[in-house]
Protein backbone atom coordinates (compact mmCIF):
# COMPACT_ATOMS: atom_id res chain seq x y z
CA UNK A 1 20.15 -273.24 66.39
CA UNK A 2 21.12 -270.07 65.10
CA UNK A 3 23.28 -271.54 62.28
CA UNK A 4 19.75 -273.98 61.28
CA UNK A 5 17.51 -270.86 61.02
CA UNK A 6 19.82 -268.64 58.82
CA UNK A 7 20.33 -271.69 56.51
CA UNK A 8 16.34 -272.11 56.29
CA UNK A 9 16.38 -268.30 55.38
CA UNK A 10 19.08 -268.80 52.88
CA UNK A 11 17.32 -271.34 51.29
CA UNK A 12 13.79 -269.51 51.14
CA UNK A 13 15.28 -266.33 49.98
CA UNK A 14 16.56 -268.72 47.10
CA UNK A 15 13.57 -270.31 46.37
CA UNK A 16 11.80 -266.83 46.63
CA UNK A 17 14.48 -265.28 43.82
CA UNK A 18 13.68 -268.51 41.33
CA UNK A 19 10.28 -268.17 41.70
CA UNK A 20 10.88 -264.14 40.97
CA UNK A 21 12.99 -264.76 38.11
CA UNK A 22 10.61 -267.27 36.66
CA UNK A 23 7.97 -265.04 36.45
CA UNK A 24 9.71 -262.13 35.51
CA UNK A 25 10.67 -264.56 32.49
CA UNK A 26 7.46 -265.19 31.43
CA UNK A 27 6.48 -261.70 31.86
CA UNK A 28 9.14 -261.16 29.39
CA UNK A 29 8.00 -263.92 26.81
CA UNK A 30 4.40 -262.98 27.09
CA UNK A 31 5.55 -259.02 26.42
CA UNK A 32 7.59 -260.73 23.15
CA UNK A 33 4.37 -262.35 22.15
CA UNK A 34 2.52 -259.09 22.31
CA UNK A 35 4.62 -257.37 20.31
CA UNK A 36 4.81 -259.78 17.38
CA UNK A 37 1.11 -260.16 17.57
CA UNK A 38 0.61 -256.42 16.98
CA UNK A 39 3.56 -256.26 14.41
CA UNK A 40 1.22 -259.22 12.37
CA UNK A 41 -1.99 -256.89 12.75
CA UNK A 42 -0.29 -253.37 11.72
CA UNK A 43 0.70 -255.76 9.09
CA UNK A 44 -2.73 -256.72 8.12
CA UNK A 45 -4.13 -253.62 8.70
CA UNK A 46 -1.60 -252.26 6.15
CA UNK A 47 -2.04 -254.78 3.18
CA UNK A 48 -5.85 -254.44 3.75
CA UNK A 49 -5.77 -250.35 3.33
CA UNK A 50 -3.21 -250.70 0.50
CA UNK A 51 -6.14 -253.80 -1.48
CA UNK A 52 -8.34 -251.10 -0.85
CA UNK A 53 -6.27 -248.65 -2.55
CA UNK A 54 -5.72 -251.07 -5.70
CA UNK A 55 -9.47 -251.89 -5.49
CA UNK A 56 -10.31 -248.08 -5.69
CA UNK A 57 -7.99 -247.93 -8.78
CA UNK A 58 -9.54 -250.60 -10.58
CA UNK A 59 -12.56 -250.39 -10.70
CA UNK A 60 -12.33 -246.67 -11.27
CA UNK A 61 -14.91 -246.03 -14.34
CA UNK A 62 -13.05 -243.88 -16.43
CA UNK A 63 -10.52 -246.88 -16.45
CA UNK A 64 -13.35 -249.78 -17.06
CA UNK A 65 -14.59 -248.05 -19.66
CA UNK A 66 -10.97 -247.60 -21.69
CA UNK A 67 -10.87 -251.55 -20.78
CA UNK A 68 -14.28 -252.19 -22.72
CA UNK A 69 -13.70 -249.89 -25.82
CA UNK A 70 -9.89 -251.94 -26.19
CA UNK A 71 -11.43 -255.00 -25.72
CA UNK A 72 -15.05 -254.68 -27.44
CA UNK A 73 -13.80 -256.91 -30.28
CA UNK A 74 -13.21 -259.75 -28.34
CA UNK A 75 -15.90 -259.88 -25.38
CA UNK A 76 -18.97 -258.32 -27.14
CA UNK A 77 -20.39 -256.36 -24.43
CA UNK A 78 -23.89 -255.11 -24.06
CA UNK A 79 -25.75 -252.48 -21.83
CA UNK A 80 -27.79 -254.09 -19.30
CA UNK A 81 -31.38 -253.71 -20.63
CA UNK A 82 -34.34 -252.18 -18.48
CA UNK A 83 -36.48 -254.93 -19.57
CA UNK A 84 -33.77 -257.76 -18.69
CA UNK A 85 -34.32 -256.59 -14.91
CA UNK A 86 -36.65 -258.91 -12.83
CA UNK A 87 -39.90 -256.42 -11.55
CA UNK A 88 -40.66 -257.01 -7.81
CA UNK A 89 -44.00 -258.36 -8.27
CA UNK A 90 -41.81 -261.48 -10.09
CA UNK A 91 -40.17 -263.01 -7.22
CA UNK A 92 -41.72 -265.79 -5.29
CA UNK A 93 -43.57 -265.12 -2.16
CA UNK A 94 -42.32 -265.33 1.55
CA UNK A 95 -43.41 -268.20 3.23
CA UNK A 96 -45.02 -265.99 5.82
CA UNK A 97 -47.11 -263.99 3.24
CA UNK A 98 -48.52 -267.47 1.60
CA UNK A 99 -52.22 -267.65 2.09
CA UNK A 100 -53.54 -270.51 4.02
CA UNK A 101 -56.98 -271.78 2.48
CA UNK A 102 -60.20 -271.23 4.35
CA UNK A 103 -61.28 -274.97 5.77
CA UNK A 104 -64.08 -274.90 8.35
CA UNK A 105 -66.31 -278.06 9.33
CA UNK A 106 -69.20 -277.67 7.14
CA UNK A 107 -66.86 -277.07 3.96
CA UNK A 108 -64.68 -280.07 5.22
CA UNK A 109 -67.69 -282.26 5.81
CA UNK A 110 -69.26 -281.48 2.77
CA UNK A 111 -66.18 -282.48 0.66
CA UNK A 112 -66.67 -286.36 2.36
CA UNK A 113 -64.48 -285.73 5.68
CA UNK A 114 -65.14 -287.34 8.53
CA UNK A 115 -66.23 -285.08 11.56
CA UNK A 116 -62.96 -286.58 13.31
CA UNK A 117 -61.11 -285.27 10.78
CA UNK A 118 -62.60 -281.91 10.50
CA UNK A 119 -62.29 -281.38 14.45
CA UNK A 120 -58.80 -282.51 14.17
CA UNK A 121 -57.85 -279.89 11.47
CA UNK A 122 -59.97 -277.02 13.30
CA UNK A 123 -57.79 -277.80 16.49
CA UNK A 124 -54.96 -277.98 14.71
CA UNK A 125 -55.47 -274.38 13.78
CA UNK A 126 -56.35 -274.69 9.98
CA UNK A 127 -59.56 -272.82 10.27
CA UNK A 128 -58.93 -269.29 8.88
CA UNK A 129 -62.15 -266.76 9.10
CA UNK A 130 -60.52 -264.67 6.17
CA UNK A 131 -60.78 -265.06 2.59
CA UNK A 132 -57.63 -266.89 0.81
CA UNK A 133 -56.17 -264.57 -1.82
CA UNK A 134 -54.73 -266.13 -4.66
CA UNK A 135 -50.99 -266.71 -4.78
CA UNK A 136 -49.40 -264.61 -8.14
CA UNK A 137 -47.20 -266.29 -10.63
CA UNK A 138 -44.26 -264.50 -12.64
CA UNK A 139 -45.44 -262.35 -15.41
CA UNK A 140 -43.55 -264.43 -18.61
CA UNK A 141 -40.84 -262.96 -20.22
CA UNK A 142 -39.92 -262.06 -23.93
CA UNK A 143 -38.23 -264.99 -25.78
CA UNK A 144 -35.39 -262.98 -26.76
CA UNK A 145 -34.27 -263.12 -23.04
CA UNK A 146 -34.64 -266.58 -22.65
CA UNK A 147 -32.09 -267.25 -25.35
CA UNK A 148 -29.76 -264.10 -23.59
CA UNK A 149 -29.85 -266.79 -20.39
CA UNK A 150 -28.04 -269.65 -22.43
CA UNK A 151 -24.09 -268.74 -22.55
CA UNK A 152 -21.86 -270.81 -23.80
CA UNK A 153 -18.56 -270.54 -21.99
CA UNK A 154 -15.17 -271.66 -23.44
CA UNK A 155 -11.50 -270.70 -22.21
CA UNK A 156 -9.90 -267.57 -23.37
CA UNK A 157 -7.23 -267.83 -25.75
C-alpha cells in the first residue's frame, strides 16, 4: 500500500509542477506583451511630441510670412477684410430661441377653426400668453463679397 500512495504523490507533485510551469509561462508571455505594448506607446508618444515640434516650426509667423512675400506672384494673397467677417446678429437663430406664435381660442376661432381644433391645439400646449417677437433675417452684404465667394480652383502647376 505504501508503494500505491507514494506513486499517487509522485504523480500529483507532477501534475502540480505542469500546472506551475504553465502558468509561470504565461506569466512570462503576458510580461512580453507588456513590454512591447509600452515600447509601441513611448513610440507614439515620441512621434507625437516630435509633429508637435515640426508643427511649432511651421507655422511659425516669421516663416509664413517669408513664404507669402516668395510666393505673392503666384497665389495673390489678400488680408482678411473686417467687413468680410460675418457680425453675430447674422447667424440663424437656435431652435430654442425661435418664437412660437401666440394662438388662443378666440384668435383660432375667429380665423374659421373649429372649437375641436382650437381645444386640441390649446392642450397640445400651443397657447403662449407672451407676445411673439419677430424672427431677424441677415443684414445683406456688399456685392463685392459675393463675387470674393466664387473661386475658381484649378491644379497647381
Amino acid at each position: 500500500m505504501l508503494k500505491t500512495f507514494d506513486l499517487v504523490l509522485i504523480g500529483v507533485m507532477t501534475a502540480t509542477a505542469a500546472v506551475t510551469y504553465t502558468i509561470k509561462h504565461r506569466a512570462e508571455l503576458k510580461l512580453e506583451e507588456v513590454h512591447r505594448l509600452e515600447a509601441e506607446i513611448k513610440l507614439e508618444e515620441d512621434t507625437i511630441d516630435l509633429l508637435k515640434a515640426d508643427w511649432a516650426l511651421q507655422s511659425q509667423p516669421n516663416r509664413l510670412e517669408r513664404l507669402v512675400k516668395a510666393y505673392d506672384d503666384e497665389l495673390q494673397l489678400q488680408p482678411t477684410q473686417s467687413t468680410s467677417l460675418v457680425h453675430a446678429k447674422e447667424l440663424p437663430m437656435l431652435k430654442s430661441e425661435v418664437p412660437v406664435p401666440e394662438v388662443t381660442e378666440a384668435k383660432a376661432s375667429a380665423k374659421g377653426a373649429t372649437g375641436a381644433s382650437a381645444k386640441g391645439a390649446a392642450l397640445a400646449g400651443a397657447t403662449v400668453t407672451t407676445k411673439a417677437q419677430p424672427v431677424p433675417k441677415p443684414a445683406p452684404r456688399a456685392a463685392e463679397e459675393d463675387e470674393a465667394d466664387e473661386i475658381e480652383t484649378g491644379s497647381v502647376e
